[in-house]
C-alpha atoms as a PDB file:
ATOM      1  CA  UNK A   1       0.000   0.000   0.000  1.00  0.00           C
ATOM      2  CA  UNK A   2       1.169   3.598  -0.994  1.00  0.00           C
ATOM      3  CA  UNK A   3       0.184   6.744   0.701  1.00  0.00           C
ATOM      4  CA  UNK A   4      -0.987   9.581  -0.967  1.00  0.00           C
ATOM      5  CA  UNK A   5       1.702  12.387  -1.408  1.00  0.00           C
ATOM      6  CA  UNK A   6      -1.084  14.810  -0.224  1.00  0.00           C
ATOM      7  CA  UNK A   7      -1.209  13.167   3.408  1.00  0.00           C
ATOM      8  CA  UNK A   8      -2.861  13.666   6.722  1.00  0.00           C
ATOM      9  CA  UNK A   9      -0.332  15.653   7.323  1.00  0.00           C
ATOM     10  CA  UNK A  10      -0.630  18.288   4.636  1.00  0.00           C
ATOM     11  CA  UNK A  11      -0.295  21.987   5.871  1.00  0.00           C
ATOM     12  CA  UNK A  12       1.529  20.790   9.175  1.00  0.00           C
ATOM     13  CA  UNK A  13       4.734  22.945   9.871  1.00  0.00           C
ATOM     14  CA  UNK A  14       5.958  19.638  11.979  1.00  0.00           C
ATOM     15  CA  UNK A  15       7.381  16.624  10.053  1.00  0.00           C
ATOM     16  CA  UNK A  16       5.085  13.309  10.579  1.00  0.00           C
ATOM     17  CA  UNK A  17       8.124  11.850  12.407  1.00  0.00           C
ATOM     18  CA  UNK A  18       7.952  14.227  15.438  1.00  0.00           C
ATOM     19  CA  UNK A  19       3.943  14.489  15.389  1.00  0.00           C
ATOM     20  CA  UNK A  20       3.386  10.708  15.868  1.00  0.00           C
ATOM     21  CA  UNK A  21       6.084  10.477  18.020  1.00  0.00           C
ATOM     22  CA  UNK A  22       4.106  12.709  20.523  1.00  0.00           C
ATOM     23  CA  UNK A  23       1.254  10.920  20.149  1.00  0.00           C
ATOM     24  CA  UNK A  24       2.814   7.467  20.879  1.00  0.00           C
ATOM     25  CA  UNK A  25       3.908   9.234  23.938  1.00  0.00           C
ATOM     26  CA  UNK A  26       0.829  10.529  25.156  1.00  0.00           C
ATOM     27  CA  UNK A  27      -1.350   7.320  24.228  1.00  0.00           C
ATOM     28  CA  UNK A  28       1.371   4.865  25.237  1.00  0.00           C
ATOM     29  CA  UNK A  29       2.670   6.405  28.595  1.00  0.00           C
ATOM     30  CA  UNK A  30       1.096   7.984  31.605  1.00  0.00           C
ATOM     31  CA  UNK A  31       2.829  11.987  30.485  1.00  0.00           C
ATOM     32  CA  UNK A  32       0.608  14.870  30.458  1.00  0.00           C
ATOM     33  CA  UNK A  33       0.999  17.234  27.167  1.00  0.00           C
ATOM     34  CA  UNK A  34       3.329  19.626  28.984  1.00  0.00           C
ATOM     35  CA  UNK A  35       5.513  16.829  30.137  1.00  0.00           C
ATOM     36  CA  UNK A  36       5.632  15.759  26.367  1.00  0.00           C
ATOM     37  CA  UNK A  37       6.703  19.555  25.558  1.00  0.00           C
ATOM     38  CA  UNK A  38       9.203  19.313  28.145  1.00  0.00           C
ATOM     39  CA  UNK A  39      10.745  16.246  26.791  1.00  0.00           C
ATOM     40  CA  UNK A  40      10.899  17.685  23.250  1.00  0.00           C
ATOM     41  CA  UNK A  41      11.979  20.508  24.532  1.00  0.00           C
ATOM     42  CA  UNK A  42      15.093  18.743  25.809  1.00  0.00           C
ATOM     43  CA  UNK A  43      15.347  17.575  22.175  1.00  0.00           C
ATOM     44  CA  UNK A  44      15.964  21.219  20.682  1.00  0.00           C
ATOM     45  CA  UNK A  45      12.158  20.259  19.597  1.00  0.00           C
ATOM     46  CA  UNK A  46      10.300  23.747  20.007  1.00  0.00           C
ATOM     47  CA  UNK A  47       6.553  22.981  20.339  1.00  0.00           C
ATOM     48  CA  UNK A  48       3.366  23.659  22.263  1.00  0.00           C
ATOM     49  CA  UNK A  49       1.671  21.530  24.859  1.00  0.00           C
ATOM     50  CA  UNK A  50      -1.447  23.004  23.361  1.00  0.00           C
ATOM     51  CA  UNK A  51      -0.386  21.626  19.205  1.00  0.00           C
ATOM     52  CA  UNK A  52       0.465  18.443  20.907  1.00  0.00           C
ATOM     53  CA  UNK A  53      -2.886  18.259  21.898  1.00  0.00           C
ATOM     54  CA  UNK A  54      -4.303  19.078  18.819  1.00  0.00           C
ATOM     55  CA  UNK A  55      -1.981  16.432  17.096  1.00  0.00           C
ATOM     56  CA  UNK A  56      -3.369  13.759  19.919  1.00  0.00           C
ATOM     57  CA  UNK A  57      -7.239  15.091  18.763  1.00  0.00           C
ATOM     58  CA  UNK A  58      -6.595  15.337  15.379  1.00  0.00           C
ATOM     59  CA  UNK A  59      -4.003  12.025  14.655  1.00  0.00           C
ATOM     60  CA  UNK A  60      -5.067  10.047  17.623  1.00  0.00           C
ATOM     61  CA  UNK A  61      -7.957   8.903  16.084  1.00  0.00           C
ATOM     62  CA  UNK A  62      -6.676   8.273  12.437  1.00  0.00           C
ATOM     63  CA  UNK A  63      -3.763   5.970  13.323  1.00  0.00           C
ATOM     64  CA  UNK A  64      -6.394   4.250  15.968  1.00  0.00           C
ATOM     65  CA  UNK A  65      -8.197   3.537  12.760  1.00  0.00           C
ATOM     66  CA  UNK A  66      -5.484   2.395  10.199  1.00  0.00           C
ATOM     67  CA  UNK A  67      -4.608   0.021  13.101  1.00  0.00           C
ATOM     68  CA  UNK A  68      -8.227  -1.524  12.880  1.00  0.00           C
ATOM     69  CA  UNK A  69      -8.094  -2.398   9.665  1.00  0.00           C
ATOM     70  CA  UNK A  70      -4.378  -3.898  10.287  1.00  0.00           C
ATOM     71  CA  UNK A  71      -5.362  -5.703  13.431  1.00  0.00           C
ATOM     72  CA  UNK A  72      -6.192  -9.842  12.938  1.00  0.00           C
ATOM     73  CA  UNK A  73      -9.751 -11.190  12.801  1.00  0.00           C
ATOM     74  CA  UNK A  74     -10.528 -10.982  16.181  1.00  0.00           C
ATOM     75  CA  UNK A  75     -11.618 -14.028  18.232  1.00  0.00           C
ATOM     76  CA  UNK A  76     -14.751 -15.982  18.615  1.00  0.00           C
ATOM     77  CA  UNK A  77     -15.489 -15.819  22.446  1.00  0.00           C
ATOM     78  CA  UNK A  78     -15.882 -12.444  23.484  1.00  0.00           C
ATOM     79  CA  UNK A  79     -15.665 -11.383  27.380  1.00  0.00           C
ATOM     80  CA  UNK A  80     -17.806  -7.977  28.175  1.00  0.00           C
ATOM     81  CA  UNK A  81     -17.306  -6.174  31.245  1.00  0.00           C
ATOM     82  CA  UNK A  82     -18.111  -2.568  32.581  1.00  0.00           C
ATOM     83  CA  UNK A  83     -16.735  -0.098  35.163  1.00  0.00           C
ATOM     84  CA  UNK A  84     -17.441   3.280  36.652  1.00  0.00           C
ATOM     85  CA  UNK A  85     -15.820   6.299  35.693  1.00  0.00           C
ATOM     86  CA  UNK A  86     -15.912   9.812  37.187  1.00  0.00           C
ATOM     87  CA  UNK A  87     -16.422  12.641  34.466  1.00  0.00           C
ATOM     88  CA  UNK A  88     -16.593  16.190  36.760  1.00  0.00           C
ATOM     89  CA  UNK A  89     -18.029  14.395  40.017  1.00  0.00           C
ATOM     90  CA  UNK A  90     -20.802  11.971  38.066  1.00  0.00           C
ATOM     91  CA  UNK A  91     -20.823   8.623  37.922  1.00  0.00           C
ATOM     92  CA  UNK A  92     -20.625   7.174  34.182  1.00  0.00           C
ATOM     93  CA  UNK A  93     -20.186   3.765  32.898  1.00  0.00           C
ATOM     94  CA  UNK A  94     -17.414   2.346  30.695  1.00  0.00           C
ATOM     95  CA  UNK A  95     -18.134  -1.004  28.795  1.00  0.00           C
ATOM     96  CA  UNK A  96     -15.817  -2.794  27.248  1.00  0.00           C
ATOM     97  CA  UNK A  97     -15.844  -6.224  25.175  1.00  0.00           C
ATOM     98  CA  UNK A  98     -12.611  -8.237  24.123  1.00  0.00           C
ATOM     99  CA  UNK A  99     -11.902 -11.165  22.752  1.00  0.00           C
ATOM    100  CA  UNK A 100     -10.422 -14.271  23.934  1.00  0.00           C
ATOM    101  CA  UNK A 101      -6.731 -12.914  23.161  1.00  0.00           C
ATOM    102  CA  UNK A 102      -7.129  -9.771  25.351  1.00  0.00           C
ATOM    103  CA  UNK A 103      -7.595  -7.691  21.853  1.00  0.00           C
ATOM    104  CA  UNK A 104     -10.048  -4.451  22.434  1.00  0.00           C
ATOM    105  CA  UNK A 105     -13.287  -5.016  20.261  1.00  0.00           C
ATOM    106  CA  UNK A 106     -15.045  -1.455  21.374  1.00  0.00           C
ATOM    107  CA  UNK A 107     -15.719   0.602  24.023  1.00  0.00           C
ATOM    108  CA  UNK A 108     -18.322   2.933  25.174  1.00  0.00           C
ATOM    109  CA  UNK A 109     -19.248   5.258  27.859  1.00  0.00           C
ATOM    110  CA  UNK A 110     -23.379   5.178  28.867  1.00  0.00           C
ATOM    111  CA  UNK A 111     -24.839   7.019  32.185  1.00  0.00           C
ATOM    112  CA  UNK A 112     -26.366   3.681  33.210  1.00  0.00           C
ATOM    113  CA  UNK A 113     -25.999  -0.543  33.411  1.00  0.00           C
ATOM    114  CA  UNK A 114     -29.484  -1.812  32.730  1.00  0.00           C
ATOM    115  CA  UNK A 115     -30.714  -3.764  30.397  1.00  0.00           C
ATOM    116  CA  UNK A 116     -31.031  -0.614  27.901  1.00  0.00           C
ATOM    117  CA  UNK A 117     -27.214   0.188  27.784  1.00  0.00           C
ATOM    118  CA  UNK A 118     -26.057  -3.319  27.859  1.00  0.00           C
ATOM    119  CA  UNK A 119     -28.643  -3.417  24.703  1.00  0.00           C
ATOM    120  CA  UNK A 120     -27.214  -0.541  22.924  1.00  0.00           C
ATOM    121  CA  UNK A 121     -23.525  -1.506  23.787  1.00  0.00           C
ATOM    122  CA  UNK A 122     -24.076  -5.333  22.361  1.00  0.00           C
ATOM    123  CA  UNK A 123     -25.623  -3.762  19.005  1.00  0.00           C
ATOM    124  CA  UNK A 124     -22.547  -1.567  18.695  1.00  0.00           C
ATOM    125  CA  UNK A 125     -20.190  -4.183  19.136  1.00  0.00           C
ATOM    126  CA  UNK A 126     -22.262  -6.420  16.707  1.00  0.00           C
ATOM    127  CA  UNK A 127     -22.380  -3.388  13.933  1.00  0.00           C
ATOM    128  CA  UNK A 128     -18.460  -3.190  14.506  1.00  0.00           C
ATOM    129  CA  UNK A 129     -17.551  -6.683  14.120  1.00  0.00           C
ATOM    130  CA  UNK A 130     -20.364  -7.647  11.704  1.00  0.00           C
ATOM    131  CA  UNK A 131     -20.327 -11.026  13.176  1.00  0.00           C
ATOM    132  CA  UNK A 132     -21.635 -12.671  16.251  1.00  0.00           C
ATOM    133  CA  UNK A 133     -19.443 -14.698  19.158  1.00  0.00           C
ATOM    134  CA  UNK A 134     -19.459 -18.275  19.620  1.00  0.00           C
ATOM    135  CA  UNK A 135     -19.477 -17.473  23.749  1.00  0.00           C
ATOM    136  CA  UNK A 136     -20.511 -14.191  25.366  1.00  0.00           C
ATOM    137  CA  UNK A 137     -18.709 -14.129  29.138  1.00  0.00           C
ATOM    138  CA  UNK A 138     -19.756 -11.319  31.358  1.00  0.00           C
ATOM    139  CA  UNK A 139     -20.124 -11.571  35.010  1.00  0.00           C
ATOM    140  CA  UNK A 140     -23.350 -11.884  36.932  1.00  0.00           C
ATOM    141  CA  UNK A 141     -25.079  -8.265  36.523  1.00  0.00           C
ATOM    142  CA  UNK A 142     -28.522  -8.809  35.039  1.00  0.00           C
ATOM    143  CA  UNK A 143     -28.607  -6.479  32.630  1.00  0.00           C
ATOM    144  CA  UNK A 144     -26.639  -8.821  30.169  1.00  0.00           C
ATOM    145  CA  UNK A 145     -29.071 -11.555  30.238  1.00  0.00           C
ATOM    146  CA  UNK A 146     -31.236  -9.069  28.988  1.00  0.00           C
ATOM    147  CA  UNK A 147     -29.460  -7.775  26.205  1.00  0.00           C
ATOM    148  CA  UNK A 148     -28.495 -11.280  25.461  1.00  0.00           C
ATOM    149  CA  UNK A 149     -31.725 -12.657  24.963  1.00  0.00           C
ATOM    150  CA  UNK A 150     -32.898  -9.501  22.703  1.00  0.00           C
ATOM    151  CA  UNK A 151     -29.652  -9.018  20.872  1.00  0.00           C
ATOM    152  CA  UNK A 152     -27.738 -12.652  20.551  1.00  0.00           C
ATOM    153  CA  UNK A 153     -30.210 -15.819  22.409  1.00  0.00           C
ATOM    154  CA  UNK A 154     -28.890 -18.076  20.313  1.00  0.00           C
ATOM    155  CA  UNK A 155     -24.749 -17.624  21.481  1.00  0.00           C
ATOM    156  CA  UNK A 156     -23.562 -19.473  24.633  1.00  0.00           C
ATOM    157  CA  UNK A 157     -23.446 -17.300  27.434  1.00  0.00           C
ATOM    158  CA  UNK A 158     -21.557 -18.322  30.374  1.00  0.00           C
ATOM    159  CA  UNK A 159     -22.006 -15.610  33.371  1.00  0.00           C
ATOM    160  CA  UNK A 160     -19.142 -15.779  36.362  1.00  0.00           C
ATOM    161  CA  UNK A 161     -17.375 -13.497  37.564  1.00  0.00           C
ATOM    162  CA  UNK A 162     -14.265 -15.336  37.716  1.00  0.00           C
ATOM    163  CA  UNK A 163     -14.080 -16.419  34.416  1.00  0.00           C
ATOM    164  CA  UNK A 164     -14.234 -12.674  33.299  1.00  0.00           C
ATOM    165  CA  UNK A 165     -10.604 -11.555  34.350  1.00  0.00           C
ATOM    166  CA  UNK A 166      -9.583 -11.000  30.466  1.00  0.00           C
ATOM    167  CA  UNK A 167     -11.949  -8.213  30.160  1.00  0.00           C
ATOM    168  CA  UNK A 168     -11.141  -6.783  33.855  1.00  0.00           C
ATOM    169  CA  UNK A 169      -7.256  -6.600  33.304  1.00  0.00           C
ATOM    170  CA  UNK A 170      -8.224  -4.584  29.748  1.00  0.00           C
ATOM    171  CA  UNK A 171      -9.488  -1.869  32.055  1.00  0.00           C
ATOM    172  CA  UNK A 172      -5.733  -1.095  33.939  1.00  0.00           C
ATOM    173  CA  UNK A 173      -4.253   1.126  31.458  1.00  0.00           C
ATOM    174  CA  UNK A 174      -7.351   3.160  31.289  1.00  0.00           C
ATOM    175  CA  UNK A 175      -7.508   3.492  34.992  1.00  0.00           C
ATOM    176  CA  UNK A 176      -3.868   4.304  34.847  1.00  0.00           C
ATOM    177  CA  UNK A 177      -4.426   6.930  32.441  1.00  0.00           C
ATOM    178  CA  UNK A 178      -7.822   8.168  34.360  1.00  0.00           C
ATOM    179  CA  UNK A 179      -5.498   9.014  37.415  1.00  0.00           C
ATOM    180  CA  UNK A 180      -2.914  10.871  35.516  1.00  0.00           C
ATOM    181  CA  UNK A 181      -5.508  12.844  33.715  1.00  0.00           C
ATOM    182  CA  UNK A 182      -7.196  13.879  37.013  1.00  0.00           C
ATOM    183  CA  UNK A 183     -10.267  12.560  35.503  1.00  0.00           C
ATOM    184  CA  UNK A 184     -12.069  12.892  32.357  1.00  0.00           C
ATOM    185  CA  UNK A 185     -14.125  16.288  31.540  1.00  0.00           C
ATOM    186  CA  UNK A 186     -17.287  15.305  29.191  1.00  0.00           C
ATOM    187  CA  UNK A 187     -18.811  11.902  28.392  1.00  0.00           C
ATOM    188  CA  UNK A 188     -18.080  13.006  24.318  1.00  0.00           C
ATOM    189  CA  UNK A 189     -14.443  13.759  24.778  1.00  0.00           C
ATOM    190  CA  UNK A 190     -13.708  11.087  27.423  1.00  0.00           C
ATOM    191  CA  UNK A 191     -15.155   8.635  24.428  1.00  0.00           C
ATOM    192  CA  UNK A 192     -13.180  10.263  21.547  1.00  0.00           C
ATOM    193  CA  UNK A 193     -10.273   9.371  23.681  1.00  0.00           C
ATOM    194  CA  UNK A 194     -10.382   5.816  25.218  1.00  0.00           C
ATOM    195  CA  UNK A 195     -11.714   5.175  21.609  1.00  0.00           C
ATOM    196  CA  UNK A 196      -8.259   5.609  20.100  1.00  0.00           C
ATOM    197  CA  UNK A 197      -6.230   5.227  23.367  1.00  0.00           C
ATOM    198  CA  UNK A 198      -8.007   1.338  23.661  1.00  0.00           C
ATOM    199  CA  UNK A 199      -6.389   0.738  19.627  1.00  0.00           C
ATOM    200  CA  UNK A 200      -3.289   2.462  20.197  1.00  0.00           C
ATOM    201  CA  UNK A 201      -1.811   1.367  24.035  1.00  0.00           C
ATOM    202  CA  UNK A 202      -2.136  -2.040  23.465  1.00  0.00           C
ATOM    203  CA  UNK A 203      -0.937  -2.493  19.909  1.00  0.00           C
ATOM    204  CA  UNK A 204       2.630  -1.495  22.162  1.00  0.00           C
ATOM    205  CA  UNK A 205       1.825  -3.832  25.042  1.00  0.00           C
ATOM    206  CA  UNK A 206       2.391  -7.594  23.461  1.00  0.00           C
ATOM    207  CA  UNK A 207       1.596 -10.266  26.543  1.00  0.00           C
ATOM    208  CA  UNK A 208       5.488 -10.225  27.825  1.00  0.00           C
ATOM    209  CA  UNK A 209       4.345 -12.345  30.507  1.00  0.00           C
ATOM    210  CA  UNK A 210       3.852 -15.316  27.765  1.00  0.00           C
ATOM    211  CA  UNK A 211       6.889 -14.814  25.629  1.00  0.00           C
ATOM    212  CA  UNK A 212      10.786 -15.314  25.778  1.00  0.00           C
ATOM    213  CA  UNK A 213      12.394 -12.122  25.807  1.00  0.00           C
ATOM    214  CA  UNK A 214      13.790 -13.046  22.423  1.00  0.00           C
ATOM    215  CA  UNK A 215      10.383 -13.339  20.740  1.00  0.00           C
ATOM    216  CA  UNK A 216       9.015 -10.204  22.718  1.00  0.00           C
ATOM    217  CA  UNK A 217      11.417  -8.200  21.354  1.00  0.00           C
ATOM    218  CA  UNK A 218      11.001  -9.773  17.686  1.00  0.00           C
ATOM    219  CA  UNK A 219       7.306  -8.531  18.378  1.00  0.00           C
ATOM    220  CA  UNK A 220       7.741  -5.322  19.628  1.00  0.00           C
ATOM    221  CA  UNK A 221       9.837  -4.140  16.169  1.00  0.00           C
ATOM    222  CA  UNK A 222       6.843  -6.019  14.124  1.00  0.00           C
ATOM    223  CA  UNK A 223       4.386  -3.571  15.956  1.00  0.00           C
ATOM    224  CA  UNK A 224       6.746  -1.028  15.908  1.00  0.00           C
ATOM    225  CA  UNK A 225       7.250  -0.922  11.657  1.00  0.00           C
ATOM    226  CA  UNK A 226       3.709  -1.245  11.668  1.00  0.00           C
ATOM    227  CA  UNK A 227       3.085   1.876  13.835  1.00  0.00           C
ATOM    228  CA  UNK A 228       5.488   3.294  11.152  1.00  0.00           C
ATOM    229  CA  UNK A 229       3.472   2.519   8.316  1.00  0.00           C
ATOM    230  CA  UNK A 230       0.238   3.476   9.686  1.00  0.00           C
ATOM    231  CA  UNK A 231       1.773   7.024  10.676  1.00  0.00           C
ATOM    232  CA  UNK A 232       3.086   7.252   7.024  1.00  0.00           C
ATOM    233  CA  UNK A 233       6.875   7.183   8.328  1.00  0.00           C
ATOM    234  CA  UNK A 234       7.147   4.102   6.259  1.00  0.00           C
ATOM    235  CA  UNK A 235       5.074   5.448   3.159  1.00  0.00           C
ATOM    236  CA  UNK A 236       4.905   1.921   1.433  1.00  0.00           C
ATOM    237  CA  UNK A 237       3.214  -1.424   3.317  1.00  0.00           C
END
């Protein structure tokens, strides 16, 4: 595949190297924009923490994207679980779904966990995938029964809570990054956000735990030319 000469990129002052290099930074560790400034700064790199927040609005959600469409077919057993978030002092929901392999299949952020929202977050998951599970695992709450007998009766689903720990580690990095934002400040941009941060952090976090240290670091420069490709460093694929 060959990029376009006119890019994403086009009318930028910044090359793409040092624009996607922020925004690896901000999506892959816990730094705040001006600690991102302050690190380029000690580069000779003169920019903004306010254009490296426009780069992580603007880029963030491209690159989440291009990664979609490079990611594998995902798995057939799917584990769903939600959590509470605070966005300014009010209690919202995040729901997440992954599959088997610990891969993010969506996200989304509701006011409630009844039968309604688990409803509307098993449709989006469904129009995302285009595809249904061979096993739904959530844990115990009731409002997935419901949504599972409107929106998939005829897939296995197997509720416990312990067998739901896939989908509960998925949520660490986004409480990470929750405490070192101080929070989240709307439901729309808090979405925008875990949207491409859920594509983006774990494309750089292969299961070390599983591997040799030989074959993680094989992996990580496999991800890592990727990443280059998608952020049009590499401009042919």
């Amino acid at each position: 595949m060959i990029y376009p000469v006119s890019s994403i990129y086009k009318g930028y002052r910044f090359p793409r190297e040092i624009i996607a290099h922020c925004v690896w930074l901000y999506h892959r560790f816990t730094l705040s924009f001006r600690e991102i400034e302050l690190l380029m700064a000690e580069r000779g790199i003169e920019v903004t923490y306010e254009t490296i927040r426009t780069w992580c609005t603007r880029f963030g959600p491209e690159y989440a994207r291009r990664l979609r469409r490079r990611a594998p077919r995902p798995g057939d057993k799917w584990h769903v679980d939600e959590v509470f978030v605070k966005i300014r002092g009010v209690r919202k929901y995040l729901w997440r779904a992954v599959d088997q392999h610990g891969n993010v299949l969506d996200i989304l952020i509701q006011g409630k966990r009844d039968g309604k929202a688990a409803t509307r977050f098993f449709r989006k998951i469904l129009k995302q995938q285009g595809r249904r599970p061979r096993v739904l695992v959530t844990d115990k709450l009731a409002s997935y029964r419901v949504a599972h007998r409107q929106i998939m009766s005829t897939v296995e689903h197997r509720q416990n809570k312990y067998l739901n720990n896939r989908c509960e580690n998925s949520h660490q990095p986004t409480r990470q990054r929750e405490h070192a934002m101080k929070g989240f400040r709307s439901a729309g941009s808090a979405q925008r956000f875990l949207a491409s941060f859920s594509r983006i952090s774990p494309h750089f976090r292969p299961p070390r735990h599983r591997m040799t240290a030989t074959a993680h670091r094989t992996e990580l420069a496999t991800r890592f030319r990727v990443w280059d490709q998608v952020t049009e460093q590499t401009l042919t694929a």
